[in-house]
Protein backbone atom coordinates (compact mmCIF):
# COMPACT_ATOMS: atom_id res chain seq x y z
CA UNK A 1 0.00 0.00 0.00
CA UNK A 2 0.98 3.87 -0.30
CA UNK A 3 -0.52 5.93 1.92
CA UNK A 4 0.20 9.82 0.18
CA UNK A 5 -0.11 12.92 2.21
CA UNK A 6 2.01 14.80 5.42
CA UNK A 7 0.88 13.52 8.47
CA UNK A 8 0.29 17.47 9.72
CA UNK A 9 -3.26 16.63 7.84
CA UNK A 10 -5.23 15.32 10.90
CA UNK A 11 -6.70 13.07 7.71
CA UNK A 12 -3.54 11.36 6.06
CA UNK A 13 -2.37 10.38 9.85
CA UNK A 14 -5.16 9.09 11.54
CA UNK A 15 -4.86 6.70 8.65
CA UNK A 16 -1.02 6.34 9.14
CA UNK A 17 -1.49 5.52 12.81
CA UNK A 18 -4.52 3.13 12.05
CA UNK A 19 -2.38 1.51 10.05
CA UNK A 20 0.30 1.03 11.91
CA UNK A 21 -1.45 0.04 14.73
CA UNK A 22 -2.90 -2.75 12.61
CA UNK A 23 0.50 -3.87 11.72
CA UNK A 24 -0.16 -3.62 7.48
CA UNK A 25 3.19 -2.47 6.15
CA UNK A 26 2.70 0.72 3.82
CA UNK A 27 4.95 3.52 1.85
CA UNK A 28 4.90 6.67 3.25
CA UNK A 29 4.84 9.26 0.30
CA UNK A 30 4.62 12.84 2.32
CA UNK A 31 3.37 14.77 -0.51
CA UNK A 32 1.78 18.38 -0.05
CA UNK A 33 -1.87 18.96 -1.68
CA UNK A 34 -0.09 22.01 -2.80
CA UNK A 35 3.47 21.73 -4.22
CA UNK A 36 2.73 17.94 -4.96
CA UNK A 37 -0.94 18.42 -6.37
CA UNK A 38 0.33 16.83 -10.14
CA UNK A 39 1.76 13.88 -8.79
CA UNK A 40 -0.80 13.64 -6.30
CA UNK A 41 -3.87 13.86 -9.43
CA UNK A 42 -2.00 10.30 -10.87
CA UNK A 43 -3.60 8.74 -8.76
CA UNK A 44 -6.52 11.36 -7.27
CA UNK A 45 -8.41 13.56 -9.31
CA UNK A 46 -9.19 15.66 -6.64
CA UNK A 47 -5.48 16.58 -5.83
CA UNK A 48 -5.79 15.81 -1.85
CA UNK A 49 -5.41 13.84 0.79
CA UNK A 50 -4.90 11.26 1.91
CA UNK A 51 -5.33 9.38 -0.83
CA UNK A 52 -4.72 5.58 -0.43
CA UNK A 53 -3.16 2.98 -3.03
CA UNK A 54 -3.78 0.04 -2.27
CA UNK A 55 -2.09 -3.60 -3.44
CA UNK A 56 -3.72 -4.55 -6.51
CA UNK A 57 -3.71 -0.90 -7.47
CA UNK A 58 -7.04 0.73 -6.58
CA UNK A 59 -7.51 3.99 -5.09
CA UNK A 60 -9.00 5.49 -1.77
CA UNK A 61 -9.78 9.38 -1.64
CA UNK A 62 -11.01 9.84 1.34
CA UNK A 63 -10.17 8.54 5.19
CA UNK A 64 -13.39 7.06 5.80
CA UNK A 65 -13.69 4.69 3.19
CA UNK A 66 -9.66 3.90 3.99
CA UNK A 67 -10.45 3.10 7.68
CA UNK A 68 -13.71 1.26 6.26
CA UNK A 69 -11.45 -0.75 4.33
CA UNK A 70 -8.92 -1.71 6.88
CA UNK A 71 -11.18 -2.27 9.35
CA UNK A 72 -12.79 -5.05 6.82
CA UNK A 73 -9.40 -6.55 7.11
CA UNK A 74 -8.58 -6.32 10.49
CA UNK A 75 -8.74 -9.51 13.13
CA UNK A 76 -9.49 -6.68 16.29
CA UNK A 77 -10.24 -3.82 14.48
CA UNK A 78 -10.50 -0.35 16.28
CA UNK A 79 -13.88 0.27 16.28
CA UNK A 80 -16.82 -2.10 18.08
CA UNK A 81 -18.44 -4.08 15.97
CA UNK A 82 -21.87 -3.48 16.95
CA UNK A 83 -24.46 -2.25 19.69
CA UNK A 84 -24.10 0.81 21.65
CA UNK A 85 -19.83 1.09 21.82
CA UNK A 86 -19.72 1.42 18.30
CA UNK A 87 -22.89 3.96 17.95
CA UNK A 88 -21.07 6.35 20.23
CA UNK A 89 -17.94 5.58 18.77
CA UNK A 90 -18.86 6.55 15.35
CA UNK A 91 -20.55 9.61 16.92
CA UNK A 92 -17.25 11.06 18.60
CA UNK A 93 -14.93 9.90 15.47
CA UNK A 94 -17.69 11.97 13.36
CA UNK A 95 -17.42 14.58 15.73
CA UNK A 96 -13.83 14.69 15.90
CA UNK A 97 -13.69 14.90 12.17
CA UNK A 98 -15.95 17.47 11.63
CA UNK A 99 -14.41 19.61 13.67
CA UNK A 100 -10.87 19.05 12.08
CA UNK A 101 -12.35 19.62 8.84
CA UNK A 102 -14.04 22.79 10.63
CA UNK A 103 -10.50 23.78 11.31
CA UNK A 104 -8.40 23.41 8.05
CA UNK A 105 -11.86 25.23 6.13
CA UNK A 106 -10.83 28.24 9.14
CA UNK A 107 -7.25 27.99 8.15
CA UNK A 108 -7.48 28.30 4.56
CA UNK A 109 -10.31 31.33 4.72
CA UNK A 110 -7.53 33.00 6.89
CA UNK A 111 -4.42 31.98 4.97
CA UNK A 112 -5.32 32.00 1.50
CA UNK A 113 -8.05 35.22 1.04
CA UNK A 114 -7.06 39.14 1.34
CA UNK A 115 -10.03 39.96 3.76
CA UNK A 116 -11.01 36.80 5.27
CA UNK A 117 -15.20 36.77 6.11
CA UNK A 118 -15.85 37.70 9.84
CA UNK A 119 -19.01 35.81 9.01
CA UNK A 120 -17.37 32.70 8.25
CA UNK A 121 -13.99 32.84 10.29
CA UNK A 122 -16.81 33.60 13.51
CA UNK A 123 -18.99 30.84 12.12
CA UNK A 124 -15.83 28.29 12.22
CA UNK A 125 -14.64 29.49 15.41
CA UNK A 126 -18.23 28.64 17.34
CA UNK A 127 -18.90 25.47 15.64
CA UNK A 128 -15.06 24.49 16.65
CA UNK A 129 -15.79 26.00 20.55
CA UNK A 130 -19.12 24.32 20.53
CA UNK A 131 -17.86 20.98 19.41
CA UNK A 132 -14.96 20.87 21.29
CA UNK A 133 -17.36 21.54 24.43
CA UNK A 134 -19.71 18.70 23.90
CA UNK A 135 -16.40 16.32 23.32
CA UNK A 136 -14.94 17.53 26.71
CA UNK A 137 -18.71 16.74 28.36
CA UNK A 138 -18.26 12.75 26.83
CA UNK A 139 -14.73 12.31 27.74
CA UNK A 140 -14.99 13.42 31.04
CA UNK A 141 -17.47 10.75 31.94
CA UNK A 142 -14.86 8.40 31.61
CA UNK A 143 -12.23 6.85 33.73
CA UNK A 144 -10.77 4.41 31.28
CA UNK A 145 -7.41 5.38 29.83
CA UNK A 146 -9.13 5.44 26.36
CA UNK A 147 -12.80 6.29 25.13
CA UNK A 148 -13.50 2.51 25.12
CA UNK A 149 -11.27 1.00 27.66
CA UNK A 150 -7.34 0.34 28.04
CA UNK A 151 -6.24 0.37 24.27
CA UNK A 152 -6.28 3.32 21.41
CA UNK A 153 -9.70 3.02 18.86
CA UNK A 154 -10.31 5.10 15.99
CA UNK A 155 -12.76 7.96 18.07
CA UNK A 156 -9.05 8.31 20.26
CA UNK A 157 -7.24 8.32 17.10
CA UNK A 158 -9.44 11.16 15.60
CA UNK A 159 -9.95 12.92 18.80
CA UNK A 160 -5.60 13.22 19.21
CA UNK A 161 -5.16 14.29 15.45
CA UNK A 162 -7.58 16.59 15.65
CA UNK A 163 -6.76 18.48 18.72
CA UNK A 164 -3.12 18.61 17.90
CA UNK A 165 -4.11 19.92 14.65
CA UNK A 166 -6.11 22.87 15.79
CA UNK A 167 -3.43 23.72 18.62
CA UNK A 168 -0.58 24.04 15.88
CA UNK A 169 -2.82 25.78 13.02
CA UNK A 170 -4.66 28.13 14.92
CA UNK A 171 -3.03 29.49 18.19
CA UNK A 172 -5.19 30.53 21.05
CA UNK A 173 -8.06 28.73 19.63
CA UNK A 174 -8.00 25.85 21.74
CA UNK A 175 -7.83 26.55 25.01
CA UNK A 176 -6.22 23.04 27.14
CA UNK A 177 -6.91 24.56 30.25
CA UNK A 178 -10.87 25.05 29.50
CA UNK A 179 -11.04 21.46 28.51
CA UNK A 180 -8.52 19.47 31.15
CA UNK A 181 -10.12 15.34 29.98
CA UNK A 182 -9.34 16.54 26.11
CA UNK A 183 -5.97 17.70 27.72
CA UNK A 184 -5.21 14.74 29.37
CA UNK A 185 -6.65 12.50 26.26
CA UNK A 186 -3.83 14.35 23.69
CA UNK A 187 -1.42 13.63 26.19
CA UNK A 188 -1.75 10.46 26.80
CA UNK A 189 -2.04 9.82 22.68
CA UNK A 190 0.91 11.59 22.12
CA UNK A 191 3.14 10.05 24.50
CA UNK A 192 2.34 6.82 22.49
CA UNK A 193 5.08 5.03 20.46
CA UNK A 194 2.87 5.18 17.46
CA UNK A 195 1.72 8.72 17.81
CA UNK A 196 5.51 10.01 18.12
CA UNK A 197 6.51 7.64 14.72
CA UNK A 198 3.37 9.04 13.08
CA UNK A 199 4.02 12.51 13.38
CA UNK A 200 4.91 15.93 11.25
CA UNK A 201 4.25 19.57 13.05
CA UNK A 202 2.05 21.58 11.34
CA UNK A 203 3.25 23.20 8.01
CA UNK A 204 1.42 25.84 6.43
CA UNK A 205 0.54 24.27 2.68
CA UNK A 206 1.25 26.97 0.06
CA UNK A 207 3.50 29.43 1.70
């Protein structure tokens, strides 16, 4: 398999970690949506990632359908199987997602326009606030290590990438000491093996 993307993309390395964690050996191809986007459109239209390739040459574009795939594959995969665990684990990955892809719409309406919307850029910034309250309400319920227990699933996975993500990209956004169980979730991801080898701080695309 080739996975293709920088693991700054909350995306490309929740799928790097997942499959790591699963053990399924992979090339690493850290190419930027930006400065890569023809090499990247070989294999992806779209020009972005991640964008997965897998063994008998087939193509992934997007990291649900790549964590749908692996999961189809996996003995214990990361996410339950069935009955309540896995509806409120697809609910916090979803949630998780949603707000990193809150976040890199935020950065790019900053980045990329002369005079960024206040509409939007205040838009982003509640829906990120908001979201990240309701995840601090669920995870501080627990006492478990992990959202499900003593071992890493995908709603951790997606929960870590995306709170790194929004600390590096948009300082003074996220606020750790507002939220102290997401705090102590990203640390406790991050001091992981696999969350160190799976890693790349945030680099502005395009500049």
């Amino acid at each position: 398999m080739i996975l293709i993307g920088q693991y700054d993309s909350p995306f490309v390395r929740r799928v790097g970690i997942a499959l790591t964690l699963y053990g399924i050996a992979f090339e690493h191809r850290p190419w930027s949506s930006f400065g890569d986007a023809e090499r990247i459109a070989e294999y992806n239209p779209l020009r972005r990632v991640p964008t997965l390739v897998l063994e008998d040459g087939a193509v992934l574009i997007d990291s649900v359908s790549m964590i749908d795939y692996l999961d189809e594959r996996a003995t214990i995969p990361l996410m339950p199987r069935s009955g309540e665990d896995r509806q409120k684990a697809l609910y916090i990955t979803a949630l998780a997602l949603g707000l990193a892809d809150k976040a890199v719409s935020l950065f790019y309406e900053q980045a990329f326009h002369p005079a960024p919307s206040d509409l939007w850029v205040d838009r982003c910034c509640r829906q990120i606030r908001d979201a990240l309250k309701v995840l601090e309400a669920e995870r501080v319920k627990l006492t478990t290590p992990f959202w499900f227990g003593d071992a890493p699933g995908h709603a951790d996975i997606a929960v870590a990438c995306m709170l790194r993500f929004i600390a590096e990209a948009h300082d003074g956004l996220l606020n750790f000491t507002a939220c102290p169980a997401l705090s102590a979730h990203h640390n406790t991801c991050e001091a992981l093996p696999v969350f160190q080898a799976v890693a790349q701080t945030f680099s502005p695309p395009g500049r």
